[in-house]
PDB file of N, CA and C in Angstrom:
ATOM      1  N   UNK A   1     -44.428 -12.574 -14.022  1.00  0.00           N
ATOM      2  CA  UNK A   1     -43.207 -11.795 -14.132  1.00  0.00           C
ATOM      3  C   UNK A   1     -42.722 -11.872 -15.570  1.00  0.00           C
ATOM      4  N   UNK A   2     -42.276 -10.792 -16.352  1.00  0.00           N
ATOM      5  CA  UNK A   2     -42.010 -10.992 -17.257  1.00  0.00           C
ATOM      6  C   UNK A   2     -40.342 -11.509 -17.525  1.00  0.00           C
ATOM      7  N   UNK A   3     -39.887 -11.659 -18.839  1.00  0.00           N
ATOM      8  CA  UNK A   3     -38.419 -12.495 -19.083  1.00  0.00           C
ATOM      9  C   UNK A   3     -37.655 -11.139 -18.487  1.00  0.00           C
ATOM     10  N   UNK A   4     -37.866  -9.839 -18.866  1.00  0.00           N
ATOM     11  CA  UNK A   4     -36.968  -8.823 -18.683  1.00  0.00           C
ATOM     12  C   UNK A   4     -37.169  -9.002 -17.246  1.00  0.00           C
ATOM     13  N   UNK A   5     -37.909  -9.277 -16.046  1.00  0.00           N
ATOM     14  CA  UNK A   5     -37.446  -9.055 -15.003  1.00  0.00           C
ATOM     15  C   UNK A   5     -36.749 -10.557 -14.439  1.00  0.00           C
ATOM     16  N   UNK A   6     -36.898 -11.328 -14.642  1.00  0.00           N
ATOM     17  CA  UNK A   6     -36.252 -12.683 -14.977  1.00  0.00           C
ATOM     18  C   UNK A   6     -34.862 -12.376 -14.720  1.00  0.00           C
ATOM     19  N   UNK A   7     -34.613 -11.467 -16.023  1.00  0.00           N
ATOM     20  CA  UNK A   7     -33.270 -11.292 -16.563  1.00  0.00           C
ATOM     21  C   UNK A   7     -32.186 -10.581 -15.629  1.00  0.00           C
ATOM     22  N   UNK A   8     -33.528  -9.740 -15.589  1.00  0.00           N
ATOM     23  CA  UNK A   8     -32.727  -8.443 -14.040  1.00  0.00           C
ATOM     24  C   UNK A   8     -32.311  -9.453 -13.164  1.00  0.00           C
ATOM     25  N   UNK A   9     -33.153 -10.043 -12.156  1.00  0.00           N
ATOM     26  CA  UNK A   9     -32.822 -10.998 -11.093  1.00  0.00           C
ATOM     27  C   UNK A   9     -31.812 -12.176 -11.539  1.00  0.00           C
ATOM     28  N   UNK A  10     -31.679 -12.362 -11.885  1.00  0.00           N
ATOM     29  CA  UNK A  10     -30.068 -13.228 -12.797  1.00  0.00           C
ATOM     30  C   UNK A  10     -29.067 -12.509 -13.313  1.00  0.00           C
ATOM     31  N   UNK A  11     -29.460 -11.566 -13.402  1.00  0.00           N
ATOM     32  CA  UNK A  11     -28.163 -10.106 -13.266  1.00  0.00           C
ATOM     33  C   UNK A  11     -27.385 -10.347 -12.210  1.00  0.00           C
ATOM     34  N   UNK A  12     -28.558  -9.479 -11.252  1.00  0.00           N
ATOM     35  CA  UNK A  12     -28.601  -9.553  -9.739  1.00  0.00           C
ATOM     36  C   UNK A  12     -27.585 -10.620  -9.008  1.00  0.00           C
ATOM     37  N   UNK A  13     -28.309 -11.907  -9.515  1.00  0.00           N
ATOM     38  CA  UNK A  13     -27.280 -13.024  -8.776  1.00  0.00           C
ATOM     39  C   UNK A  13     -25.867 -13.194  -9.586  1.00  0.00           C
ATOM     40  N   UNK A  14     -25.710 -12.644 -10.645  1.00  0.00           N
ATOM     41  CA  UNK A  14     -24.562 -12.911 -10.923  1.00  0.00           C
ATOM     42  C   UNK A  14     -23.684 -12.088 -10.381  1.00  0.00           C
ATOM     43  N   UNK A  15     -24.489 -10.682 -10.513  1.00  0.00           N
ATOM     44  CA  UNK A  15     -23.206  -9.817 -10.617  1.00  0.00           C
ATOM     45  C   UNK A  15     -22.684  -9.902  -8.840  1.00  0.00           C
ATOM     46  N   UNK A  16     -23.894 -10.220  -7.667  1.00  0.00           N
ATOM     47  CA  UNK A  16     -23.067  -9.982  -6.430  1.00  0.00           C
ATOM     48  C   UNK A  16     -22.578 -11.103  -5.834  1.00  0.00           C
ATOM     49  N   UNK A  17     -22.994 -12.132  -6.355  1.00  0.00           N
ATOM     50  CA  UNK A  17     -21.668 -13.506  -6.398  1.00  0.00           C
ATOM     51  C   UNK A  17     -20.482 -13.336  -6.743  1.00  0.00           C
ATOM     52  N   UNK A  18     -20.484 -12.483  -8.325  1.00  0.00           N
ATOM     53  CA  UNK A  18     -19.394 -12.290  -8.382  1.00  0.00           C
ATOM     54  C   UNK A  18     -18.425 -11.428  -7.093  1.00  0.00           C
ATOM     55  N   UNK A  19     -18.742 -10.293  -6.872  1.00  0.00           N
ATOM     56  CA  UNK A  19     -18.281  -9.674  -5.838  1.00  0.00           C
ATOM     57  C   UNK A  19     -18.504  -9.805  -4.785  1.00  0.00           C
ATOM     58  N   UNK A  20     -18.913 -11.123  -4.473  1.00  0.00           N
ATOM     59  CA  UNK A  20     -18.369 -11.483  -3.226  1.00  0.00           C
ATOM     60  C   UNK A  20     -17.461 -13.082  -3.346  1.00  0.00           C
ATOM     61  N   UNK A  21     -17.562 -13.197  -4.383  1.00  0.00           N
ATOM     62  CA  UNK A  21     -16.342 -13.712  -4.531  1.00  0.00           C
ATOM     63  C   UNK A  21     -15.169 -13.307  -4.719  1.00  0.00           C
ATOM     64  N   UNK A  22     -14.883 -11.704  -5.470  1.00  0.00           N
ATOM     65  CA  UNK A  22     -13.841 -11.455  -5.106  1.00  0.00           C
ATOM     66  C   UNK A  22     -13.722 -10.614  -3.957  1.00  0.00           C
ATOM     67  N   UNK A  23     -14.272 -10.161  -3.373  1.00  0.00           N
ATOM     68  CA  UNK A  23     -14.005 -10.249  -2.008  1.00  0.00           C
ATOM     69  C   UNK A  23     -13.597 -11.378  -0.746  1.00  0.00           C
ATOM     70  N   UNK A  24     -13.797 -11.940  -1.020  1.00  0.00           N
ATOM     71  CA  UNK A  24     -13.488 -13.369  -0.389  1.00  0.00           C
ATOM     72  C   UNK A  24     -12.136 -14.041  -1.058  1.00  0.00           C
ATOM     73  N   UNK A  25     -11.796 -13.607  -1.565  1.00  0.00           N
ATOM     74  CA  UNK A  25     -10.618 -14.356  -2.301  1.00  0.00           C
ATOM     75  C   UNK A  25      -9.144 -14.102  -1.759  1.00  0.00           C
ATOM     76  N   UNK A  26      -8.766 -15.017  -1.399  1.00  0.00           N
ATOM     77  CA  UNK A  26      -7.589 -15.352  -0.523  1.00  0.00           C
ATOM     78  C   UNK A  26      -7.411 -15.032   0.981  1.00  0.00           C
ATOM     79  N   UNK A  27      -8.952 -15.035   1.030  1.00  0.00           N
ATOM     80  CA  UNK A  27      -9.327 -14.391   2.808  1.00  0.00           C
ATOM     81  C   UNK A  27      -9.208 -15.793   3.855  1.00  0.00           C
ATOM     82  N   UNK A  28      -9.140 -15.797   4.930  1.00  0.00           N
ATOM     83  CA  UNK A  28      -9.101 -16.698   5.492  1.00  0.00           C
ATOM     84  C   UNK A  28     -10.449 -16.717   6.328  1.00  0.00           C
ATOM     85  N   UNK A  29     -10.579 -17.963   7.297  1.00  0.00           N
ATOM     86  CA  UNK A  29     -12.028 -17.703   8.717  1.00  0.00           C
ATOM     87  C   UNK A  29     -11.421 -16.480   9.555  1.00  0.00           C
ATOM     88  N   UNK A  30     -10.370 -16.446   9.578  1.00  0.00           N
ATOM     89  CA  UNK A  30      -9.508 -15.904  10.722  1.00  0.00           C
ATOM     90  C   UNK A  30      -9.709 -14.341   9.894  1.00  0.00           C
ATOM     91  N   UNK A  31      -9.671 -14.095   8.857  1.00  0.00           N
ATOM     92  CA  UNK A  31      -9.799 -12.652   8.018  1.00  0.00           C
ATOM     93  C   UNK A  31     -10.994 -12.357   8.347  1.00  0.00           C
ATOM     94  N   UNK A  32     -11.684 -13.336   8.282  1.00  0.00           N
ATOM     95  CA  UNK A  32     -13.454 -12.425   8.434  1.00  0.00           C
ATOM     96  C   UNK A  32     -13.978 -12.205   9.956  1.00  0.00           C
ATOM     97  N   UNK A  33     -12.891 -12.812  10.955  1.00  0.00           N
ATOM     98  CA  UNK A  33     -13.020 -12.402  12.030  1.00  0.00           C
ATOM     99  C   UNK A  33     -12.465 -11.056  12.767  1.00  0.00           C
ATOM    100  N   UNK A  34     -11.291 -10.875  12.027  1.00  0.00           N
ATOM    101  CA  UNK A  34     -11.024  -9.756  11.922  1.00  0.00           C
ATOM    102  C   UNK A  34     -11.510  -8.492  11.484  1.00  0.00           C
ATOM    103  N   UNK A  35     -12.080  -8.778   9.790  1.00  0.00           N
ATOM    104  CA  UNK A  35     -12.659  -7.632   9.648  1.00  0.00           C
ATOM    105  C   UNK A  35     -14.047  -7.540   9.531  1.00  0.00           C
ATOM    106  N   UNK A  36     -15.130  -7.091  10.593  1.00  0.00           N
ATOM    107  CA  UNK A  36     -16.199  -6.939  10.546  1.00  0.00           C
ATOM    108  C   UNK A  36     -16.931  -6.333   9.171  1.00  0.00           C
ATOM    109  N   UNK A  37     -16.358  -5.469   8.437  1.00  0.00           N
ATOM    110  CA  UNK A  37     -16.879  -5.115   7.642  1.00  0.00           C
ATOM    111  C   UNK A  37     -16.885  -5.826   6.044  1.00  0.00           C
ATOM    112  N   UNK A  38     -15.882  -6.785   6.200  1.00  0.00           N
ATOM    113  CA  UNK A  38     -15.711  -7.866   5.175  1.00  0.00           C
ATOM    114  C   UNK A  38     -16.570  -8.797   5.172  1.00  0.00           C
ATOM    115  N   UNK A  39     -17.097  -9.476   6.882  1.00  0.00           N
ATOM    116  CA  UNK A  39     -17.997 -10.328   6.967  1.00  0.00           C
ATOM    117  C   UNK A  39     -18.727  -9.877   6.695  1.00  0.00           C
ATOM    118  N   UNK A  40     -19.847  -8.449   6.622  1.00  0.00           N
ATOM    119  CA  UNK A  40     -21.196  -7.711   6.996  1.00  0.00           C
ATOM    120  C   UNK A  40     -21.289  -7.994   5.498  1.00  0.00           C
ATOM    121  N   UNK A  41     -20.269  -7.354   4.369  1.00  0.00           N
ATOM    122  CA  UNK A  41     -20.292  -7.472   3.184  1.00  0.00           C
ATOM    123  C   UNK A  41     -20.729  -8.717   2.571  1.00  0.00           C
ATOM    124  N   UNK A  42     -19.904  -9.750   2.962  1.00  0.00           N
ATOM    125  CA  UNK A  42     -19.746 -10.885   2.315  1.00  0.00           C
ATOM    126  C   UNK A  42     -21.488 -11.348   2.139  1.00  0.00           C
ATOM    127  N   UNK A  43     -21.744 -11.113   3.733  1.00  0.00           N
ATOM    128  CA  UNK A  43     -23.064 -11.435   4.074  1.00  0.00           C
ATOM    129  C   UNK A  43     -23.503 -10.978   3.243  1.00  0.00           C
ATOM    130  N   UNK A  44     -24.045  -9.388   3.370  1.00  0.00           N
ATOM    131  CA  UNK A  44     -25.350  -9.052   2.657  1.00  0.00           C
ATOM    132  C   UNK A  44     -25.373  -9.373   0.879  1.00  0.00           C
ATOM    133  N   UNK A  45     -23.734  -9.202   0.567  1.00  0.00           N
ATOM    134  CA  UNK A  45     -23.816 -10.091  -0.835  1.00  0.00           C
ATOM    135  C   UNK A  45     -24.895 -11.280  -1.273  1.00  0.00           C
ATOM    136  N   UNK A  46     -24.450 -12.528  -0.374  1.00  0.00           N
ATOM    137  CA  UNK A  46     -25.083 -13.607  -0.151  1.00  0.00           C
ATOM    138  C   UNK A  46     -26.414 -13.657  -0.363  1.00  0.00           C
ATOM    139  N   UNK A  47     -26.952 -12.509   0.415  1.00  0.00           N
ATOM    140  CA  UNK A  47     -28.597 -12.363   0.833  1.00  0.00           C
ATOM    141  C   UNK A  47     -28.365 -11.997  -0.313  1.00  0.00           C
ATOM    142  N   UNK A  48     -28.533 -11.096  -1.182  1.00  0.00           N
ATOM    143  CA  UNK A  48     -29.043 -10.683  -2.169  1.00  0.00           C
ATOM    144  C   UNK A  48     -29.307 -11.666  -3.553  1.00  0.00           C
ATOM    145  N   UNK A  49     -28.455 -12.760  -3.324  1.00  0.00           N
ATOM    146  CA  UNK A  49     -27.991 -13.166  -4.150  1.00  0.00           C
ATOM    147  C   UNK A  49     -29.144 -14.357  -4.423  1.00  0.00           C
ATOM    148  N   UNK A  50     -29.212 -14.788  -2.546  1.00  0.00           N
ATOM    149  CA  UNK A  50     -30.405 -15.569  -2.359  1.00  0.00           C
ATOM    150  C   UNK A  50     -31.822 -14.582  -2.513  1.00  0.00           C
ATOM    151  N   UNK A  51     -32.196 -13.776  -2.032  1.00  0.00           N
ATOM    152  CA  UNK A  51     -33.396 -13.023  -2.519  1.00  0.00           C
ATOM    153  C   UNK A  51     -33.929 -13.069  -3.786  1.00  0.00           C
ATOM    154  N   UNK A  52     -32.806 -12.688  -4.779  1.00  0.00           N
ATOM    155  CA  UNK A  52     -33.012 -12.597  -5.959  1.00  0.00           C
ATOM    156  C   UNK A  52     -33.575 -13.641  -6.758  1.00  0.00           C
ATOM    157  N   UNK A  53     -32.617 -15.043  -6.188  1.00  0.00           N
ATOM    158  CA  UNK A  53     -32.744 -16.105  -6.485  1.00  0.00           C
ATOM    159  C   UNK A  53     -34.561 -16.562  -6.640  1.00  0.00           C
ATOM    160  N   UNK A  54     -34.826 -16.566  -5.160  1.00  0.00           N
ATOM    161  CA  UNK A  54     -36.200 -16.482  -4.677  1.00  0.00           C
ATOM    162  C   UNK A  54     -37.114 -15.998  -5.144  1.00  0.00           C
ATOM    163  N   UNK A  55     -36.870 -14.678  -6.488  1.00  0.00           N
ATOM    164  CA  UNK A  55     -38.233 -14.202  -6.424  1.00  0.00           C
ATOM    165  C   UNK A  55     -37.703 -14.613  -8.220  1.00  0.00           C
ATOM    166  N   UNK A  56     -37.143 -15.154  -8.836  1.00  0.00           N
ATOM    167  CA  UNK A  56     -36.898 -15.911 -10.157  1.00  0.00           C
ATOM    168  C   UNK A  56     -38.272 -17.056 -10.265  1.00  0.00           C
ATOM    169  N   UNK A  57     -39.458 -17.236 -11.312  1.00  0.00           N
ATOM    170  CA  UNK A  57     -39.993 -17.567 -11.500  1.00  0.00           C
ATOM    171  C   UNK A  57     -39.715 -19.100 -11.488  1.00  0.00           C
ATOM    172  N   UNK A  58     -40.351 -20.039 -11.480  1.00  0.00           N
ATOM    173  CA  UNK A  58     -40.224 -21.939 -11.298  1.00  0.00           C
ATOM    174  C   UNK A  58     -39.812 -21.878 -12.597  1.00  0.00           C
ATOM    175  N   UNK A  59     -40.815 -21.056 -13.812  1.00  0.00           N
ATOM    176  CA  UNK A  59     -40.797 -21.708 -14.769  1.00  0.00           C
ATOM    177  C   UNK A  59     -39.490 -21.279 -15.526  1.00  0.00           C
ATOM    178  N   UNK A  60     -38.668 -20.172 -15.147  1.00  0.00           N
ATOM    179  CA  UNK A  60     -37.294 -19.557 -15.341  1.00  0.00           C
ATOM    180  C   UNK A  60     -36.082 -20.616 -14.666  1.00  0.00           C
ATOM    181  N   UNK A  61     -36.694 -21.041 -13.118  1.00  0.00           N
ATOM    182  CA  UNK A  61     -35.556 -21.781 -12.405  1.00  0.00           C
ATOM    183  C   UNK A  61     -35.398 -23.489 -13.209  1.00  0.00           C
ATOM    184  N   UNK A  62     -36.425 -23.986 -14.253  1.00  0.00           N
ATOM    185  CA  UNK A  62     -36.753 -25.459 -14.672  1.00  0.00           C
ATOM    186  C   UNK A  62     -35.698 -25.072 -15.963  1.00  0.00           C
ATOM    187  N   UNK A  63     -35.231 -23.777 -16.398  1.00  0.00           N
ATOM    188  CA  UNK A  63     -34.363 -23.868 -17.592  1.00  0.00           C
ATOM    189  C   UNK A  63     -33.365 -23.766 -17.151  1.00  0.00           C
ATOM    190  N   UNK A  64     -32.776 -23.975 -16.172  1.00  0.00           N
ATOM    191  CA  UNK A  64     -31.058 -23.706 -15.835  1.00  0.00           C
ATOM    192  C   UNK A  64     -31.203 -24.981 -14.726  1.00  0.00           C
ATOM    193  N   UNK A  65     -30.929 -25.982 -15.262  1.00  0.00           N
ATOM    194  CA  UNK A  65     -31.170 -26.996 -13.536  1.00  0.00           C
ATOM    195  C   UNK A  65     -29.769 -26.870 -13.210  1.00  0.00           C
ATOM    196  N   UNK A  66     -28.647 -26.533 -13.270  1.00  0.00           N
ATOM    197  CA  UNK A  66     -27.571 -26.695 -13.206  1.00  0.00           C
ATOM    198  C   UNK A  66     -27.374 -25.367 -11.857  1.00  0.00           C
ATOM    199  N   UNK A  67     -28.141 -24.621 -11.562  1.00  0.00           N
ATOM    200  CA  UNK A  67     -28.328 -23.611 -10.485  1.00  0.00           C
ATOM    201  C   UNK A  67     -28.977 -24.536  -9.457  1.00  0.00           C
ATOM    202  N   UNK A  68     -28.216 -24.371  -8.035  1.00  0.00           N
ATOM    203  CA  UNK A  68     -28.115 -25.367  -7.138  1.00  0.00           C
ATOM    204  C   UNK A  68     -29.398 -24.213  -6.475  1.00  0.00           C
ATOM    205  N   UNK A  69     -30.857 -24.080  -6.633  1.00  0.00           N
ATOM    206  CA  UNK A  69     -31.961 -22.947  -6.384  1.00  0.00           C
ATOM    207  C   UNK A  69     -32.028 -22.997  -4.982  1.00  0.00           C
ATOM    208  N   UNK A  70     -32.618 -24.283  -4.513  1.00  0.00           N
ATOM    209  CA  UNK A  70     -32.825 -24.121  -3.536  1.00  0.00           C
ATOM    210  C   UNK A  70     -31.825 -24.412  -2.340  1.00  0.00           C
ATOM    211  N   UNK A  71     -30.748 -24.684  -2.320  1.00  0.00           N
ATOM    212  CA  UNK A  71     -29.429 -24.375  -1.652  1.00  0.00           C
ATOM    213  C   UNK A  71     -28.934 -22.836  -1.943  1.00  0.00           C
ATOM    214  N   UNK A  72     -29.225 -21.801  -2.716  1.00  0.00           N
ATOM    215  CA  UNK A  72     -29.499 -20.530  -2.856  1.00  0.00           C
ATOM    216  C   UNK A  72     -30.581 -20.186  -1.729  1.00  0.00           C
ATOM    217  N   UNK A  73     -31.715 -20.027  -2.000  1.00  0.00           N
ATOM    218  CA  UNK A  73     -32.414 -19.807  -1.270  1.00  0.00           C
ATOM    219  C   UNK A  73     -32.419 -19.850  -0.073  1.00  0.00           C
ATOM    220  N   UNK A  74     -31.962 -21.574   0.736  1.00  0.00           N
ATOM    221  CA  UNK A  74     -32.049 -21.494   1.814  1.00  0.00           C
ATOM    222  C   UNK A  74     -30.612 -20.941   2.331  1.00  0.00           C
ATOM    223  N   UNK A  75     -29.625 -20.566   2.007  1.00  0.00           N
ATOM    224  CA  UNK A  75     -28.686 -19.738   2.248  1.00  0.00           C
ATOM    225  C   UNK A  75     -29.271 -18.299   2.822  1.00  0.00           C
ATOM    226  N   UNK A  76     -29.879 -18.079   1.738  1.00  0.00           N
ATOM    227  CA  UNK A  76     -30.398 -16.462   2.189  1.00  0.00           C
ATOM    228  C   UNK A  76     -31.468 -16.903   3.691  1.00  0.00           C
ATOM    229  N   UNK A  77     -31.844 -17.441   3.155  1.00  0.00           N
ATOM    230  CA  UNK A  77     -33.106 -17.703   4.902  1.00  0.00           C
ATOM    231  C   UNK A  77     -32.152 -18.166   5.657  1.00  0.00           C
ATOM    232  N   UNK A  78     -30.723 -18.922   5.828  1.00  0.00           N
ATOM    233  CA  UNK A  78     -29.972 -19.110   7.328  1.00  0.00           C
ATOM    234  C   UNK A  78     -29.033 -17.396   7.619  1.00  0.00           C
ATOM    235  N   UNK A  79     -29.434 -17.226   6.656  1.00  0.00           N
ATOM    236  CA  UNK A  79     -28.205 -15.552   6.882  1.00  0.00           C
ATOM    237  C   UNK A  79     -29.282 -14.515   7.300  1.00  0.00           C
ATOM    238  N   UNK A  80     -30.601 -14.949   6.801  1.00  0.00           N
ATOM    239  CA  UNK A  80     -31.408 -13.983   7.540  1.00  0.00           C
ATOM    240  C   UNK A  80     -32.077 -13.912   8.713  1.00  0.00           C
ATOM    241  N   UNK A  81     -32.301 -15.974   8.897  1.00  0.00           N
ATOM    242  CA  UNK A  81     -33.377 -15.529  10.118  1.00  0.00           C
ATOM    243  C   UNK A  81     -32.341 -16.819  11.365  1.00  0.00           C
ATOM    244  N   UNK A  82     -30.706 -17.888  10.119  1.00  0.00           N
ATOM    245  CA  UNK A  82     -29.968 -18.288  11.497  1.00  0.00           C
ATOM    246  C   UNK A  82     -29.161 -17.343  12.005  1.00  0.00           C
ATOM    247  N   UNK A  83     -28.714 -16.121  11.570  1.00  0.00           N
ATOM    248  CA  UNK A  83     -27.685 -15.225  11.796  1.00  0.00           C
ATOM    249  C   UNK A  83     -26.866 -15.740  12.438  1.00  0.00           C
ATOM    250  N   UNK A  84     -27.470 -15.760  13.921  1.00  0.00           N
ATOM    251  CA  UNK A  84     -26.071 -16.259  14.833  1.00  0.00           C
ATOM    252  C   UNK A  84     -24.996 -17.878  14.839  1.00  0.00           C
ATOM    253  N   UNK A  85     -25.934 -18.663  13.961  1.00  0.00           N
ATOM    254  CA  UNK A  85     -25.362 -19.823  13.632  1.00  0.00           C
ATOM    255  C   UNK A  85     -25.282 -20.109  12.073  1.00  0.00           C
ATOM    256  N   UNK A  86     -24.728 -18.683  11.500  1.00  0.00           N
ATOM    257  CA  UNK A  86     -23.870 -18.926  10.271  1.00  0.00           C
ATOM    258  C   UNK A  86     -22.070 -19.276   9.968  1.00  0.00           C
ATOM    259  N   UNK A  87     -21.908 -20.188   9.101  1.00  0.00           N
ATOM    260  CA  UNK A  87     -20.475 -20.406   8.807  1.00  0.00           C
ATOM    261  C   UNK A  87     -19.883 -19.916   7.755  1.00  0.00           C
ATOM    262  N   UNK A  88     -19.624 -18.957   7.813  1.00  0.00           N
ATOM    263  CA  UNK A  88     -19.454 -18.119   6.702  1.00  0.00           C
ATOM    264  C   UNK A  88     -17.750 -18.649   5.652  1.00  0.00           C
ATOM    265  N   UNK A  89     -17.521 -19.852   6.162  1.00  0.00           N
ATOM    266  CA  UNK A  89     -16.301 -20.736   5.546  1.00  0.00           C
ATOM    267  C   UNK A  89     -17.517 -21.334   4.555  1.00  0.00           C
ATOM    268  N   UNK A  90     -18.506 -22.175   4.743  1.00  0.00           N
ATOM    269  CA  UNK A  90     -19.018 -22.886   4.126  1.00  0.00           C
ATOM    270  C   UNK A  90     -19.881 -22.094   2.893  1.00  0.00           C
ATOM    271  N   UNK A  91     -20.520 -20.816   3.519  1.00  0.00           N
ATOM    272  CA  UNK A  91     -21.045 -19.568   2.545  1.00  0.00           C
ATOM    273  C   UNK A  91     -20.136 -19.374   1.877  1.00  0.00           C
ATOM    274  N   UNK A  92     -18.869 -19.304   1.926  1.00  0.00           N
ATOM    275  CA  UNK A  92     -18.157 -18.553   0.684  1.00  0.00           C
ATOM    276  C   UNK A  92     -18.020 -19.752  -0.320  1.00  0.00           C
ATOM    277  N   UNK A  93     -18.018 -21.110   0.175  1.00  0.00           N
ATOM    278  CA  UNK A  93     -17.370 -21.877  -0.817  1.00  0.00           C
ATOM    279  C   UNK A  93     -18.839 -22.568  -1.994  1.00  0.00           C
ATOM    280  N   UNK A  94     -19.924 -22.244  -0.863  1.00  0.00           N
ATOM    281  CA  UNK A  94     -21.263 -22.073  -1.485  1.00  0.00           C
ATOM    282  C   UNK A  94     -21.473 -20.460  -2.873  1.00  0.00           C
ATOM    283  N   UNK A  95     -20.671 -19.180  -2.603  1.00  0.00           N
ATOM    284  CA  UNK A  95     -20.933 -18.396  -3.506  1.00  0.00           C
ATOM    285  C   UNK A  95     -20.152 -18.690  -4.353  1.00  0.00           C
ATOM    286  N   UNK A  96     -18.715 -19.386  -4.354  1.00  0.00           N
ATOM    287  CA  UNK A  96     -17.879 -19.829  -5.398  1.00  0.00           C
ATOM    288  C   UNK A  96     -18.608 -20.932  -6.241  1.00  0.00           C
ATOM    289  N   UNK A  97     -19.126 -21.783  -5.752  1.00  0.00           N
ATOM    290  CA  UNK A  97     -19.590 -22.695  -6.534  1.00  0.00           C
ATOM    291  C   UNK A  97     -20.667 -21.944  -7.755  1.00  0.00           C
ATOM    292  N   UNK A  98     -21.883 -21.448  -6.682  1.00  0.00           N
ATOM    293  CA  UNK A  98     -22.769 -20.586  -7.732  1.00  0.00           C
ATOM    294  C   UNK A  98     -22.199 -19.468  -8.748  1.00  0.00           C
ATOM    295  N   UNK A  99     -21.010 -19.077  -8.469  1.00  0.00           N
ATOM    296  CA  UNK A  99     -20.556 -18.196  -9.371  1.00  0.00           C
ATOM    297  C   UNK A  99     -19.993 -19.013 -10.651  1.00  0.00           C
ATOM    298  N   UNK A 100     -19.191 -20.013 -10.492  1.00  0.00           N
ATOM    299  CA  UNK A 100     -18.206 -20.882 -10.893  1.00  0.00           C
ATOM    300  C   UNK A 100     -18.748 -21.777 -11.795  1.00  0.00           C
ATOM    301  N   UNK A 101     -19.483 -22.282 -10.991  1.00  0.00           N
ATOM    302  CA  UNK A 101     -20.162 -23.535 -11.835  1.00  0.00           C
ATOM    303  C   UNK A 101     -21.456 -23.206 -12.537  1.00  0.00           C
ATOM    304  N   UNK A 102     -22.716 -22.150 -12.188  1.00  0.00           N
ATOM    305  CA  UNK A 102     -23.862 -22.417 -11.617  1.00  0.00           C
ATOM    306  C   UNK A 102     -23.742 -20.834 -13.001  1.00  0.00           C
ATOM    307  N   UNK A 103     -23.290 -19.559 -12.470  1.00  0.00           N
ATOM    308  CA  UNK A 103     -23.742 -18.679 -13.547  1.00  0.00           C
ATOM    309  C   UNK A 103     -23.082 -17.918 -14.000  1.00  0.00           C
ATOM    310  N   UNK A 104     -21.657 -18.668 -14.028  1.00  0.00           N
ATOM    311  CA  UNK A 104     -20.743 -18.203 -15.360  1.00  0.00           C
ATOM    312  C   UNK A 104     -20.738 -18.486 -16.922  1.00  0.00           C
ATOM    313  N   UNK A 105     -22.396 -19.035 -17.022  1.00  0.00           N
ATOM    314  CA  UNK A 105     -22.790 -19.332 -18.501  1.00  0.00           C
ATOM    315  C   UNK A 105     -22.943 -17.325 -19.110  1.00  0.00           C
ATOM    316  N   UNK A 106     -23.858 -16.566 -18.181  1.00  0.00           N
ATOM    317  CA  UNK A 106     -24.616 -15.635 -18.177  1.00  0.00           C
ATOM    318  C   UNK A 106     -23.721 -14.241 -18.529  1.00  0.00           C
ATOM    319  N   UNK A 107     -22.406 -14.602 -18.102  1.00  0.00           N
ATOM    320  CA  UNK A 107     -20.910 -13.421 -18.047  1.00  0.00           C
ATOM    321  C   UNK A 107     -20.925 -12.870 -19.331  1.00  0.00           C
TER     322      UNK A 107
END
C-alpha cells in the first residue's frame, strides 16, 4: 500500500471520529434509545473508523503507537458481527478517546 493510501485511511479515521463525536456530544444512553437514527449513525461511524483502521499497514500502525489499533479494530468486529450485544455508552467514550487523544495530532 502506498503512504498516499495510508494517508487516505487516517483521513478516514479521523475525519468520522470526529463526527461521531460530535454527534454524540451531550447525548445521553437514554438519547440513543430514543433516536434510532442517531444510534444507526453513531454506529456506522464507528465501523468505518474501525475498517479503515484495519486495512492501515503494520508498518504505518508501528509509527503512531499512541493509536489504541487494535481496540479500534476490534470495535469494528463487535459492531459488526456482536451487533446485538453492543454498548454503545462504552463506544462513544471509546471514539472520544481515539479522536482526543489518539488522532488529534493529524487535524
Amino acid at each position: 500500500m502506498s503512504k498516499r493510501s495510508s494517508d487516505i485511511r487516517l483521513r478516514h479515521m479521523l475525519d468520522h471520529a470526529r463526527e461521531a463525536i460530535v454527534l454524540a456530544e451531550n447525548k445521553t444512553r437514554k438519547d440513543l434509545d430514543r433516536d434510532r437514527l442517531l444510534e444507526l449513525a453513531l454506529v456506522r461511524l464507528l465501523e468505518i473508523v474501525g475498517e479503515a483502521a484495519s486495512r492501515v499497514p503494520q508498518e504505518e500502525c508501528v509509527k503512531y503507537p499512541e493509536i489504541p489499533w487494535a481496540q479500534i479494530v476490534g470495535l469494528r468486529n463487535r459492531l459488526i458481527h456482536g451487533y446485538d450485544a453492543v454498548d454503545l455508552t462504552s463506544s462513544g467514550r471509546l471514539s472520544h478517546r481515539i479522536y482526543h487523544h489518539s488522532l488529534r495530532p493529524w487535524r
